[in-house]
Protein backbone atom coordinates (compact mmCIF):
# COMPACT_ATOMS: atom_id res chain seq x y z
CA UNK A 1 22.95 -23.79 -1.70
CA UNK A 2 22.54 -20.27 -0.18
CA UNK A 3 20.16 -17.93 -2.81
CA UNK A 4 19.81 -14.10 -2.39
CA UNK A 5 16.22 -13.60 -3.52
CA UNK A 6 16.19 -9.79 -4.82
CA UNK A 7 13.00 -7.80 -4.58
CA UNK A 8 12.08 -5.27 -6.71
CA UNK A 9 9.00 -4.70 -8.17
CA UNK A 10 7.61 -7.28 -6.58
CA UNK A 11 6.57 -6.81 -3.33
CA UNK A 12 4.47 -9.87 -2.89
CA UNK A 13 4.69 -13.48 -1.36
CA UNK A 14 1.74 -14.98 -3.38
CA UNK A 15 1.97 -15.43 -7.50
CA UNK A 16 5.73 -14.90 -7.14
CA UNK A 17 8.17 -17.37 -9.59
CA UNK A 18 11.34 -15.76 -8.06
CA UNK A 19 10.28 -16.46 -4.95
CA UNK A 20 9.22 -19.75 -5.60
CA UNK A 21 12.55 -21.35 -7.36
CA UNK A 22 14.58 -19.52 -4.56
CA UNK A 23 12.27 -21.10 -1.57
CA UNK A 24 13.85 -24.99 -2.81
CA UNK A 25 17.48 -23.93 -1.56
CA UNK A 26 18.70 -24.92 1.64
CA UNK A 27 19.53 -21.42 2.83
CA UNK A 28 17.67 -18.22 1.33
CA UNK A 29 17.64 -14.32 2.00
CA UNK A 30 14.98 -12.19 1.16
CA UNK A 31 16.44 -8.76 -0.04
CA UNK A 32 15.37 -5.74 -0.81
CA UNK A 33 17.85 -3.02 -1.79
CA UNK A 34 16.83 1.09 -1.19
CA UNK A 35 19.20 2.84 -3.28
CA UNK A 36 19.97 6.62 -2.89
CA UNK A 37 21.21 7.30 -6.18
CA UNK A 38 17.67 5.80 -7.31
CA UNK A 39 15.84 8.46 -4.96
CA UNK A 40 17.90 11.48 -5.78
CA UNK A 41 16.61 10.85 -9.87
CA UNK A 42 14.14 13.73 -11.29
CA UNK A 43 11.26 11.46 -11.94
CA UNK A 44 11.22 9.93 -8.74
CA UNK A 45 9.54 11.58 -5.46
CA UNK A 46 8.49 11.27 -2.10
CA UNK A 47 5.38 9.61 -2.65
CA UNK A 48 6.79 7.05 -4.21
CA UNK A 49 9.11 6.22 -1.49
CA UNK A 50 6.15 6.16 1.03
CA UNK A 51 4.37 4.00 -1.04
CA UNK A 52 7.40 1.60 -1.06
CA UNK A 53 7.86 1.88 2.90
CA UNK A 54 4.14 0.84 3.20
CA UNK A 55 4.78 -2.05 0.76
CA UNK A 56 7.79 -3.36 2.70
CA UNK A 57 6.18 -3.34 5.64
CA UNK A 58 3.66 -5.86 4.67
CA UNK A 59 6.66 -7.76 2.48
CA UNK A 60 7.69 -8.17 5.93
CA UNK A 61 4.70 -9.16 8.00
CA UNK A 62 4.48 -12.13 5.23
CA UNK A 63 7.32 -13.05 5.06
CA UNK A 64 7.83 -13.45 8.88
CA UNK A 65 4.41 -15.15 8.47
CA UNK A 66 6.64 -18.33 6.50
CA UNK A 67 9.59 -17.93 9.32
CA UNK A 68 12.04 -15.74 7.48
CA UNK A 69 12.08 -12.11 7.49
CA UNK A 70 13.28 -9.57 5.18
CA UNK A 71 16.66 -7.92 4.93
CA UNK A 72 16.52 -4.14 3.82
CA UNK A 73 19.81 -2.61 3.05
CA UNK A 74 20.61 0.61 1.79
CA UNK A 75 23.01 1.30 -0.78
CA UNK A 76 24.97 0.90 -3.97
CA UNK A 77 23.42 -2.72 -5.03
CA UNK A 78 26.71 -3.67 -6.23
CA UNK A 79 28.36 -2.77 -2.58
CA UNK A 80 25.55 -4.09 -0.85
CA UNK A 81 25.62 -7.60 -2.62
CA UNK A 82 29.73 -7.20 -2.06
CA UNK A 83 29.07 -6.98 1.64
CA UNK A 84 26.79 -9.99 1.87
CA UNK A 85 28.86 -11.91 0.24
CA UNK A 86 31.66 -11.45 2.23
CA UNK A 87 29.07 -12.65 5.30
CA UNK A 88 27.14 -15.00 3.53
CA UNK A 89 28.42 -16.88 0.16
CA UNK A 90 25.95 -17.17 -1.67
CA UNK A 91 25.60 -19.16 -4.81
CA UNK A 92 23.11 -17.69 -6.66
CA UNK A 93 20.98 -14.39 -7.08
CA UNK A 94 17.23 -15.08 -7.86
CA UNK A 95 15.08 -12.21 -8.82
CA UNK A 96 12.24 -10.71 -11.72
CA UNK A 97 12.82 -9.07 -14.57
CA UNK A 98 12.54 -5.46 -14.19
CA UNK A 99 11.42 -2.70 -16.87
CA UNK A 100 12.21 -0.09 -14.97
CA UNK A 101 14.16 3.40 -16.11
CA UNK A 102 17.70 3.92 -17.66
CA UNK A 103 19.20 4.32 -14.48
CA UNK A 104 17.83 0.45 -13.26
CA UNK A 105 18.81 -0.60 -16.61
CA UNK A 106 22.70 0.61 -16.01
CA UNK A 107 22.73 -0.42 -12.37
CA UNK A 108 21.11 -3.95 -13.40
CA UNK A 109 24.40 -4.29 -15.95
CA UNK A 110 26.53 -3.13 -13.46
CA UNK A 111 25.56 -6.31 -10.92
CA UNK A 112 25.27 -8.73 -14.01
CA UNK A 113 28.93 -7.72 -14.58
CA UNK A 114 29.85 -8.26 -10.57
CA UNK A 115 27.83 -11.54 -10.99
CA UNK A 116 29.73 -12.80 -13.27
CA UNK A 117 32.89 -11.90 -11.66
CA UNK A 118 32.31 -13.70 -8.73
CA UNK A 119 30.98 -17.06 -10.73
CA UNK A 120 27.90 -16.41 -8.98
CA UNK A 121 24.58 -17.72 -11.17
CA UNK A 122 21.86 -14.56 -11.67
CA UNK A 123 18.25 -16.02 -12.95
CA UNK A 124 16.03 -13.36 -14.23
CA UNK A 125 12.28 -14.62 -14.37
CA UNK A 126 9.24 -12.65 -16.29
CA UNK A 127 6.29 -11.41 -14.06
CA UNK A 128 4.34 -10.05 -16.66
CA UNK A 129 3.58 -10.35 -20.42
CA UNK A 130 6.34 -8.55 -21.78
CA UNK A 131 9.32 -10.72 -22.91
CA UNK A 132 13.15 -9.44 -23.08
CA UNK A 133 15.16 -9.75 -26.45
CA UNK A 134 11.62 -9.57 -28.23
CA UNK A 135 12.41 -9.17 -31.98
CA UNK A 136 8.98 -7.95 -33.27
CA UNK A 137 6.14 -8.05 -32.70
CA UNK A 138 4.61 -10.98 -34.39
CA UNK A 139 2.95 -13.16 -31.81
CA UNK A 140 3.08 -11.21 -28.75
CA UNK A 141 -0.17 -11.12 -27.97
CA UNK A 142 -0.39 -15.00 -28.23
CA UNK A 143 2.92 -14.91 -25.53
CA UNK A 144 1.29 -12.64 -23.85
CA UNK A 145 -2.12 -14.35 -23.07
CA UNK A 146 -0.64 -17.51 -22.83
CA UNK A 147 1.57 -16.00 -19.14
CA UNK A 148 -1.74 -14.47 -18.02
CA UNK A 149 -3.55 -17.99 -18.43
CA UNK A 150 -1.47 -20.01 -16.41
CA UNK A 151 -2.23 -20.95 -13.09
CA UNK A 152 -0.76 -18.53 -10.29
CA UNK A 153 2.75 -19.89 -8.18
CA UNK A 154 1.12 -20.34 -4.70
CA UNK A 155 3.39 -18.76 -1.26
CA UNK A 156 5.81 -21.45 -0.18
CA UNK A 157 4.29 -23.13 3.07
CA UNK A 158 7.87 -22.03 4.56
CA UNK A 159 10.97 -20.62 4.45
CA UNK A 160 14.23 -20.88 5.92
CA UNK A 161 14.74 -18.57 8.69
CA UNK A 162 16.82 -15.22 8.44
CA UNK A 163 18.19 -13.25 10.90
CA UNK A 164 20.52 -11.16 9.13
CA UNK A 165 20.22 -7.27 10.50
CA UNK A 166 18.27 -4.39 8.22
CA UNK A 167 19.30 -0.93 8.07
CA UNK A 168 16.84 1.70 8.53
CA UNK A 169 15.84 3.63 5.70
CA UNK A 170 16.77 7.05 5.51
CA UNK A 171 14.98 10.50 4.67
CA UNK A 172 15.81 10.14 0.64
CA UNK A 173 13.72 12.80 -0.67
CA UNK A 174 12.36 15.93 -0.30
CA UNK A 175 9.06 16.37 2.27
CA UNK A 176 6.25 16.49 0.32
CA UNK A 177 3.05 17.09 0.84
CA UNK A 178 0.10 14.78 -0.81
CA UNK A 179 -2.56 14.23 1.51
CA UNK A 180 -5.16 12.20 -0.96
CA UNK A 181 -2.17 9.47 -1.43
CA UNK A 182 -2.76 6.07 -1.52
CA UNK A 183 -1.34 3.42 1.06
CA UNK A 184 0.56 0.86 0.03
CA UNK A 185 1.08 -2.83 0.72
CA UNK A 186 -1.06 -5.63 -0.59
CA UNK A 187 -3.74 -5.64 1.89
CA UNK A 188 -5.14 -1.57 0.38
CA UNK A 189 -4.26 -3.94 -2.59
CA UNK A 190 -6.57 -6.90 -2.79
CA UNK A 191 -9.10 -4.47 -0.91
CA UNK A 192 -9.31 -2.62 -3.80
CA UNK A 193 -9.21 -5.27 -6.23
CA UNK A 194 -12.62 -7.06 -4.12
CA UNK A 195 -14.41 -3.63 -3.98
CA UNK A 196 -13.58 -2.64 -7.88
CA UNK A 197 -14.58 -6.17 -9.54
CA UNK A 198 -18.02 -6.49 -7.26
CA UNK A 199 -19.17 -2.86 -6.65
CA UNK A 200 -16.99 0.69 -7.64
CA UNK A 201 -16.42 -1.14 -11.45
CA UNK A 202 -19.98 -1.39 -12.67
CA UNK A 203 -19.96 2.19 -14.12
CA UNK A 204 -16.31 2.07 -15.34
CA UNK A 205 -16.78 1.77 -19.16
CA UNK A 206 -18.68 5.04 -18.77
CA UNK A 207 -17.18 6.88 -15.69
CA UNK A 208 -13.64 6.40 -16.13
CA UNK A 209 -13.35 9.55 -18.10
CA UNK A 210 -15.08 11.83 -15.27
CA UNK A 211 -12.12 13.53 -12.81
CA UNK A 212 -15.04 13.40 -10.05
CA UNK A 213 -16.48 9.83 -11.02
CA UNK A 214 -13.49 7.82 -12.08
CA UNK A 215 -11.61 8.30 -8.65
CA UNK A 216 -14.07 5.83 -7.95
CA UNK A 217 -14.98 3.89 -10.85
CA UNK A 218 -11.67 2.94 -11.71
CA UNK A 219 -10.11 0.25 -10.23
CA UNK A 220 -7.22 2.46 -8.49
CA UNK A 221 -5.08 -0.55 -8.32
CA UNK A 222 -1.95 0.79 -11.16
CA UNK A 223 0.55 2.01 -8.18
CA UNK A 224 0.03 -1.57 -6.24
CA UNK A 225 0.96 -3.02 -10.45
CA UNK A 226 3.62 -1.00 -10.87
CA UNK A 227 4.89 -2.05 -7.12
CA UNK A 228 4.21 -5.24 -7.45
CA UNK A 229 1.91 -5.81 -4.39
CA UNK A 230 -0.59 -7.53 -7.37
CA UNK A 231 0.53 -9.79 -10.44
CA UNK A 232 -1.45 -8.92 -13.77
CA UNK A 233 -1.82 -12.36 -13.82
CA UNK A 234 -3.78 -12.40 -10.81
CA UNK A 235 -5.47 -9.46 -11.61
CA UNK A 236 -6.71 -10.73 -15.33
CA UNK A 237 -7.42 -14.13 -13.62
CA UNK A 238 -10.14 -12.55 -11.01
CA UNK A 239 -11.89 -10.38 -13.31
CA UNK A 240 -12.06 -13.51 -15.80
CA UNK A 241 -13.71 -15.19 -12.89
CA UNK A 242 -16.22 -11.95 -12.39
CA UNK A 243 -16.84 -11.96 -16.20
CA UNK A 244 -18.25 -15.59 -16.36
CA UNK A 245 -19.98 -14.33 -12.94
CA UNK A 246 -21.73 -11.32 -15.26
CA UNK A 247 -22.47 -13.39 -18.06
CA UNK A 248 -26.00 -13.40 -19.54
CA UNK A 249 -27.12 -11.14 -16.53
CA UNK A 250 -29.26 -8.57 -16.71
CA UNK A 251 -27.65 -5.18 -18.85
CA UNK A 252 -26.29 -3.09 -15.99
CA UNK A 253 -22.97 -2.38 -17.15
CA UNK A 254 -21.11 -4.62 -15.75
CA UNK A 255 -19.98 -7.42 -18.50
CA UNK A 256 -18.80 -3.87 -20.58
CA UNK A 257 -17.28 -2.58 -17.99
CA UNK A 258 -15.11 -5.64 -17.20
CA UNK A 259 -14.55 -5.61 -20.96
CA UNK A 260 -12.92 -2.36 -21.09
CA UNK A 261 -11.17 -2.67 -17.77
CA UNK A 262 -9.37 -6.70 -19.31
CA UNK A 263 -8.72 -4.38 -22.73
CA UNK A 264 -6.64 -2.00 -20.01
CA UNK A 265 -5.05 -4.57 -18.88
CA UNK A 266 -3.52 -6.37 -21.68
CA UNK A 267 -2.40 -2.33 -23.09
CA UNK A 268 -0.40 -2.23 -19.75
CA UNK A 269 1.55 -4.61 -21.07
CA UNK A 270 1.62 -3.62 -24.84
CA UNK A 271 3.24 -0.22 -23.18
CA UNK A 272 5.64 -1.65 -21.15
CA UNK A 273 6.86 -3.80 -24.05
CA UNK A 274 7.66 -1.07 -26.03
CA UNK A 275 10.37 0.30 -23.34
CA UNK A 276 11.86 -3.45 -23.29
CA UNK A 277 12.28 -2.93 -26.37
CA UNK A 278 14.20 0.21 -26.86
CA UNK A 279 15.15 1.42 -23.92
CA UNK A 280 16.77 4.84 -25.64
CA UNK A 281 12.78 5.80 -25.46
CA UNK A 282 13.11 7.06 -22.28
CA UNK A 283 15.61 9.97 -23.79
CA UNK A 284 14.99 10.07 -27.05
CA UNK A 285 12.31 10.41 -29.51
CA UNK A 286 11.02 6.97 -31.04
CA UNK A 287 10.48 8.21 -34.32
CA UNK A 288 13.70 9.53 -35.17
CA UNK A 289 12.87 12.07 -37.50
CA UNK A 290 10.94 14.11 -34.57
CA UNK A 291 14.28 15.08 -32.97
CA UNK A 292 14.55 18.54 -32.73
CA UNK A 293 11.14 19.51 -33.32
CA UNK A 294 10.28 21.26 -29.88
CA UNK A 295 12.76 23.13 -28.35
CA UNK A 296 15.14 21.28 -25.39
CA UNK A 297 15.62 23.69 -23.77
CA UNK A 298 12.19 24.91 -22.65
CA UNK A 299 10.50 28.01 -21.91
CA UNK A 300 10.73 28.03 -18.39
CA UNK A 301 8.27 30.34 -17.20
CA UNK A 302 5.87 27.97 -19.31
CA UNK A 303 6.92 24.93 -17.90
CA UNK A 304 6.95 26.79 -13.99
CA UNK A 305 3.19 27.74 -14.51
CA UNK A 306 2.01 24.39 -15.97
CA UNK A 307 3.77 22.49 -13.31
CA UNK A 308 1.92 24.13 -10.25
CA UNK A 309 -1.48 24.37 -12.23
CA UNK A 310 -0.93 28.53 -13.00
CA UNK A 311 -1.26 28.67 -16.55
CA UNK A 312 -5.17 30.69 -16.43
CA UNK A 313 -6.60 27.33 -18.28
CA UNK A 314 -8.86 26.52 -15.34
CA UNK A 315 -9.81 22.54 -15.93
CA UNK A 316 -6.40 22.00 -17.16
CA UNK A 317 -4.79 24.09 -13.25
CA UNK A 318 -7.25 21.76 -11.84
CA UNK A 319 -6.22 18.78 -13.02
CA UNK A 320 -2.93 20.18 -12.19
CA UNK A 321 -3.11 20.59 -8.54
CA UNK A 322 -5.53 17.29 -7.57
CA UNK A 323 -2.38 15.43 -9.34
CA UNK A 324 -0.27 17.41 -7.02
CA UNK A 325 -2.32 16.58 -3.87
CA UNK A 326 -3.61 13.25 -4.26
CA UNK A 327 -0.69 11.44 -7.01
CA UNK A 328 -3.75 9.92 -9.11
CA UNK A 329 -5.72 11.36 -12.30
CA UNK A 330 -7.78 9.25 -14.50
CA UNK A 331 -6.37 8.53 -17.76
CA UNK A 332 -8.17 11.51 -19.97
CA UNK A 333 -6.87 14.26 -17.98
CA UNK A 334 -3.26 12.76 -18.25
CA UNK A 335 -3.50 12.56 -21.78
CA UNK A 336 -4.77 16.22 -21.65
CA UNK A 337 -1.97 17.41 -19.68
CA UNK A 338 0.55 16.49 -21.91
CA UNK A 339 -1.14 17.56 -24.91
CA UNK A 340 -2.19 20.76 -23.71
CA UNK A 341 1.85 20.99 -22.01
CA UNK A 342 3.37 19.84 -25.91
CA UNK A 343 0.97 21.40 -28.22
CA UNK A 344 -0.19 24.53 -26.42
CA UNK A 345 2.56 25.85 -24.90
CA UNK A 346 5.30 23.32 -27.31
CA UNK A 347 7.36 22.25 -24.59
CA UNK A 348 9.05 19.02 -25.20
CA UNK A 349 8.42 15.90 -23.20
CA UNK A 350 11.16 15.11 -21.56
CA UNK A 351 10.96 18.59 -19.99
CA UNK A 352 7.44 17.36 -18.80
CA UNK A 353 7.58 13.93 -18.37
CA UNK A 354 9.90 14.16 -15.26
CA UNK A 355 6.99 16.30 -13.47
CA UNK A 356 4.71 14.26 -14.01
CA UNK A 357 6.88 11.01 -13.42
CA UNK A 358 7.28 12.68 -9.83
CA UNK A 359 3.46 13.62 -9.54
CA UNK A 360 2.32 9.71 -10.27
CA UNK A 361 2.28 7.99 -7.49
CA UNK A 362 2.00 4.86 -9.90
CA UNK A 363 4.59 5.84 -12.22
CA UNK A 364 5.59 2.81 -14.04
CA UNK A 365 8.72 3.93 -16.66
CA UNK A 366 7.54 1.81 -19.42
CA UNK A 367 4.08 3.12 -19.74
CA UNK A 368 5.08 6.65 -18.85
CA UNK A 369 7.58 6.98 -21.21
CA UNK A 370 5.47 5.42 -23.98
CA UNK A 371 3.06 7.81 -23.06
CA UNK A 372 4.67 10.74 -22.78
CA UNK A 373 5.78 10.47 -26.67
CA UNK A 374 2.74 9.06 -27.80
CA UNK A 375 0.76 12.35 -26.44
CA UNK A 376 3.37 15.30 -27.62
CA UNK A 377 3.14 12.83 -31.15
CA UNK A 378 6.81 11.97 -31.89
CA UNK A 379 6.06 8.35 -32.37
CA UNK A 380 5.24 9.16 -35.94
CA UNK A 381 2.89 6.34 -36.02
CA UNK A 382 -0.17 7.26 -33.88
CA UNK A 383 -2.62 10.24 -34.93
CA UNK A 384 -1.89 13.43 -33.09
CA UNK A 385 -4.61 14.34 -30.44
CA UNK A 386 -4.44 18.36 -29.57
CA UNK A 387 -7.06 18.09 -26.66
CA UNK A 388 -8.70 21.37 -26.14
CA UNK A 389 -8.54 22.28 -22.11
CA UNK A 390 -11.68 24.54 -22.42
CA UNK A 391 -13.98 21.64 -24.07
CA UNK A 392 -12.51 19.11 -21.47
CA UNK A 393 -13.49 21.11 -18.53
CA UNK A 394 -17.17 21.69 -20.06
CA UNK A 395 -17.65 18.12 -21.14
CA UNK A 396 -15.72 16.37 -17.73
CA UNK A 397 -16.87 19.17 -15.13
CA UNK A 398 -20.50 19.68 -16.26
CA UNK A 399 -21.21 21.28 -12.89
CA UNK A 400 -17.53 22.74 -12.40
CA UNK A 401 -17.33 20.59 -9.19
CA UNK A 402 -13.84 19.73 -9.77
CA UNK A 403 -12.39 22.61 -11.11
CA UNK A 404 -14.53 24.84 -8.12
CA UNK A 405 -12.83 22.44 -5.59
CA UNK A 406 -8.71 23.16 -6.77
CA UNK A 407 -9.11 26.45 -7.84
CA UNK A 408 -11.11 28.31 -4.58
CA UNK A 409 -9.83 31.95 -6.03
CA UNK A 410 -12.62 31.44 -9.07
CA UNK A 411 -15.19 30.98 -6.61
CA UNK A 412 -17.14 34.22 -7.46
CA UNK A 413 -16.83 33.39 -11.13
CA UNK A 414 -20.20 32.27 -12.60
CA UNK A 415 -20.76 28.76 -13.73
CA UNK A 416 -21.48 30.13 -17.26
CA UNK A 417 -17.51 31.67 -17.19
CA UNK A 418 -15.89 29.14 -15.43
CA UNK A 419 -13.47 27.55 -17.86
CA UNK A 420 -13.22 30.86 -19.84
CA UNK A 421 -13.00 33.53 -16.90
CA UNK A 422 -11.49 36.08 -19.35
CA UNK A 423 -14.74 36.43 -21.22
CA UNK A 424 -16.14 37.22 -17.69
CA UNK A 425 -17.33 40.76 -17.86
CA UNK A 426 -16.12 41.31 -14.60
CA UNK A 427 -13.08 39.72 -14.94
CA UNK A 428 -10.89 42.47 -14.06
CA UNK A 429 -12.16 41.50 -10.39
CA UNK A 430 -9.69 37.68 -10.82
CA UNK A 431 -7.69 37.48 -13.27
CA UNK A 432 -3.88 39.31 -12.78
CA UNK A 433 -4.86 39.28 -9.07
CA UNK A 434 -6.36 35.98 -7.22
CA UNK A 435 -5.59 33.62 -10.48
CA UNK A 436 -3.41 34.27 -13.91
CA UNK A 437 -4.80 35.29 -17.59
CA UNK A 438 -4.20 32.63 -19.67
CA UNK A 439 -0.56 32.34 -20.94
CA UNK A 440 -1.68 31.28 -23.74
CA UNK A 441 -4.37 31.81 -26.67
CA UNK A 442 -5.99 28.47 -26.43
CA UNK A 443 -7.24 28.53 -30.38
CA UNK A 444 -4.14 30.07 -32.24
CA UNK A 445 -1.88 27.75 -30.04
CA UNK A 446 -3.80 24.81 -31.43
CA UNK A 447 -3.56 26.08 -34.81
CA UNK A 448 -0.06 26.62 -34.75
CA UNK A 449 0.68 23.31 -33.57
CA UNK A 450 -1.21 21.49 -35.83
CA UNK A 451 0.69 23.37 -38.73
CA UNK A 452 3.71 22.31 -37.59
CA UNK A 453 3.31 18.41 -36.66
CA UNK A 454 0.71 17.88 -39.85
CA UNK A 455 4.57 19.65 -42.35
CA UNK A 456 6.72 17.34 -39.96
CA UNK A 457 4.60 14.19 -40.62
CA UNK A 458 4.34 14.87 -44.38
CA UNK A 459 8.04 14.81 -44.54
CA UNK A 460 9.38 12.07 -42.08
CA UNK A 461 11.37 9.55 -43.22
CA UNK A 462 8.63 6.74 -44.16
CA UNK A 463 11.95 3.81 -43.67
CA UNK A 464 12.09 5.05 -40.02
CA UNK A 465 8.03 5.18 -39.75
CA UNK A 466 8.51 1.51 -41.09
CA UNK A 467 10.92 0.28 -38.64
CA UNK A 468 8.65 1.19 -35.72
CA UNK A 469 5.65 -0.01 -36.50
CA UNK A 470 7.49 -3.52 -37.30
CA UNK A 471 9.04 -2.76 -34.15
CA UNK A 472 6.29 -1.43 -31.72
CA UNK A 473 3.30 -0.98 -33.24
CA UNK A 474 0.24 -3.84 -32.10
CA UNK A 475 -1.25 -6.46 -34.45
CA UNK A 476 -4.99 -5.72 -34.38
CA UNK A 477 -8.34 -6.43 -36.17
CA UNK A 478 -10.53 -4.55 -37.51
CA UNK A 479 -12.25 -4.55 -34.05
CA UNK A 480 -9.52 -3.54 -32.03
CA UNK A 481 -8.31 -6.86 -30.81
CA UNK A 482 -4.81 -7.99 -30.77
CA UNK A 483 -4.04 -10.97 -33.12
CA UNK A 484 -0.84 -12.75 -33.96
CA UNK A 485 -0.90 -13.25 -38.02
CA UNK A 486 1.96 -11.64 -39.57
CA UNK A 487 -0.10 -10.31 -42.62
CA UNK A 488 -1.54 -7.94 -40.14
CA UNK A 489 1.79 -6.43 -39.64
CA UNK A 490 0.40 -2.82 -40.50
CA UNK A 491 -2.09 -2.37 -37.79
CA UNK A 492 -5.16 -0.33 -38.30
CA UNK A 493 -5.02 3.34 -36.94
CA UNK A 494 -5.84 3.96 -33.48
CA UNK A 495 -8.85 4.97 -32.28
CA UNK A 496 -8.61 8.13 -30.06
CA UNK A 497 -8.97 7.01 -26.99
CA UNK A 498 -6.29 3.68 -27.31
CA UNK A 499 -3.40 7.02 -27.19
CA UNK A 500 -4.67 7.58 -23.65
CA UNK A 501 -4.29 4.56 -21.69
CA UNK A 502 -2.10 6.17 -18.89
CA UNK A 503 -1.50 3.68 -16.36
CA UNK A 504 -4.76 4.78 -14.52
CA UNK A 505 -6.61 1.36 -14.90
């Protein structure tokens, strides 16, 4: 039997299922497909793409490492699995399921149909704790913990060889640049992983929310997860391992820290479910009801000046413009970007959410989109968080470090004025010249924007509020952990900080 095995996001030999059930066939071909289409979307972006070439790279190195090698073709997936068949007939098509964006979800119905149509077998295996055709979610978290547990699939010793040619991968998007990116490939990977779990991770639990600290206190390793260089699996494994490691030491921060980071983990997955789930997320709001509350069509000069960090808020044009230049922000400041960009200046999300899509390096659909609603508060079921950009910069940027380092034009600013230049005596000197007044009145925005998603909450439909928290919402207990007894079908509300778990890990 010949077996295309199909990567996607899953750019790994080791802890790899697909991989594994496609290695026992007489004749298999490692595939990966680089689609244009894909790369000429709005929330993808150059980064991304770079990310993937360094990836593929070291697919390559180990794969050639078991005696195959693997084929890259670029492409319509449907034409390109037309054209290997007519070289190779192949029996069956192997790969993971993906929760990816509406556009992967279309193009993966599209080769399910041309499957079919050639009699050819498709097997679709999970990688991660969130399961298709889920109905609620009653007992997820038991399905969920039970995947993680199990013992990792080991690399096949060897593979057939595979000599089919590769096409070279084009220029797909536009030059960008972002000089603090990460590399790719699952070397930078496990690196990480080692130097998180025994040094960088001890001050997590209390760094992560620092735009100077958590660069380095969090783990870093969410675009190598959303890539697929790493499993979760093997991710919750190791720190499980460093946790009994930790145990009954001395208080230093680390059993905490690992505590938060395994809590992380397991809301990756929560997240991601949610887009499994209903897909439509991605272009519509989940609560219903919340259509229509925000303009579509946005204010564009607005949306321009948040986008390249010119809106006179400092922190927030900070966090703005190290996004731009290195495709990483810890999870607070991502949270505060969208609040600032749906409450502030009421643009709606999915006139943001591409940006920022774009701007991630690790942008993982299901999280993002999840996010992205959850922070502008058209879920209907979380509390709405209007983060204040001013307070953020004085409580994250004690010293104004960050913000002095992206925004050299308030340089002669005193520390005292620094998120608040206006209120500079000298302002006159800045603002309207080197950097922008604010565009917008940072207290009567807030104001505003609490009257108006406080009246729309009061009169949502509470059926449709029902139907997704049966749907969506996690089974906790009263201390935040997830449990699988349906009487616990309501869950408690959030506390503030479960909204912001961006896919920063």
């Amino acid at each position: 039997m010949t077996t295309i095995l199909w990567f996607k996001r899953d750019l790994r030999v080791h802890d790899h299922p697909a991989l594994e059930l496609a290695a026992r066939d007489e004749q298999v071909v490692p595939l990966y497909i680089v689609e244009p289409d894909y790369w000429a979307l709005p929330d993808t972006s150059d980064r991304q793409l770079a990310f993937l070439q360094e990836c593929l790279a070291d697919l390559q190195n180990a794969l050639r490492g078991l005696g195959s090698d693997l084929v890259i073709r670029v492409g319509d997936a449907v034409e390109v699995f037309w054209d290997l068949y007519q070289t190779v007939k192949f029996d069956r098509l192997v790969s993971h399921e993906e929760t990816g964006n509406a556009w992967t979800f279309d193009r993966d119905k599209r080769v399910a149909a041309w499957v079919r149509g050639q009699s050819i077998g498709w097997i679709e295996l999970p990688q991660s704790g969130v399961v298709r055709r889920l109905q609620d979610r009653d007992g997820w978290a038991r399905h969920r913990n039970a995947y993680t547990a199990r013992t990792p699939v080991q690399a096949p010793k060897a593979l057939p060889p595979c000599d089919l040619p590769s096409d070279p991968i084009p220029t797909l998007c536009t030059p960008e640049s972002c000089s603090g990116r990460q590399p790719g490939g699952r070397n930078h990977a496990l690196s990480l992983l080692g130097g998180f779990l025994n040094k960088r991770g001890q001050t997590y639990r209390r760094a992560m929310s620092s735009p100077f600290e958590g660069a380095t206190a969090c783990s870093r390793l969410s675009p190598h997860l959303a890539f697929g260089t790493l499993t979760i699996r093997e991710v919750v494994q190791t720190t499980a391992t460093r946790q009994r490691e930790v145990k009954g030491g001395p208080r230093d921060g680390w059993a905490g820290s690992l505590t938060s980071f395994q809590s992380r983990l397991a809301w990756r997955d929560h997240f991601m479910q949610k887009l499994e789930d209903e897909p439509e997320l991605e272009q519509r709001c989940l609560h219903r009801a919340y259509e229509g509350m925000r303009p579509l069509e946005p204010d564009h000069s607005r949306l321009s000046a948040w986008e390249n960090g010119e809106t006179g808020l400092p922190f927030l044009d900070a966090c703005l413009r190290s996004l731009r230049a290195t495709g990483w922000l810890n999870f607070r400041m991502r949270a505060m970007l969208v609040s600032v960009a749906s409450y502030h200046l009421w643009l709606d999300w999915r006139s943001t959410g591409p940006h920022l899509a774009r701007m991630f390096t690790d942008y993982e659909p299901g999280i993002h989109w999840s996010q992205m609603q959850m922070q502008s508060g058209t879920t209907g079921i979380n509390t709405p968080r209007i983060y204040n950009p001013i307070k953020q910069g004085t409580d994250q940027d004690p010293t104004g470090a960050f913000t002095r380092m992206w925004l050299p034009e308030l340089a002669e600013v005193p520390d005292a004025h620094l998120q608040t230049p206006w209120r500079w005596d000298r302002a006159g000197r800045v603002l309207g010249k080197t950097y922008p007044d604010p565009i917008v009145d940072v207290a009567e925005a807030a104001r505003s924007a609490r009257d108006r998603i406080f009246s729309m909450r009061r009169s949502v439909d509470h059926l449709e509020t029902q139907r997704v928290i049966h749907k969506h919402a996690s089974r906790k207990d009263s201390a935040g952990h997830f449990v699988n007894d349906r009487a616990a079908r309501k869950p408690r509300r959030a506390k503030p900080d479960d909204a912001q778990l961006k896919l920063d890990l």
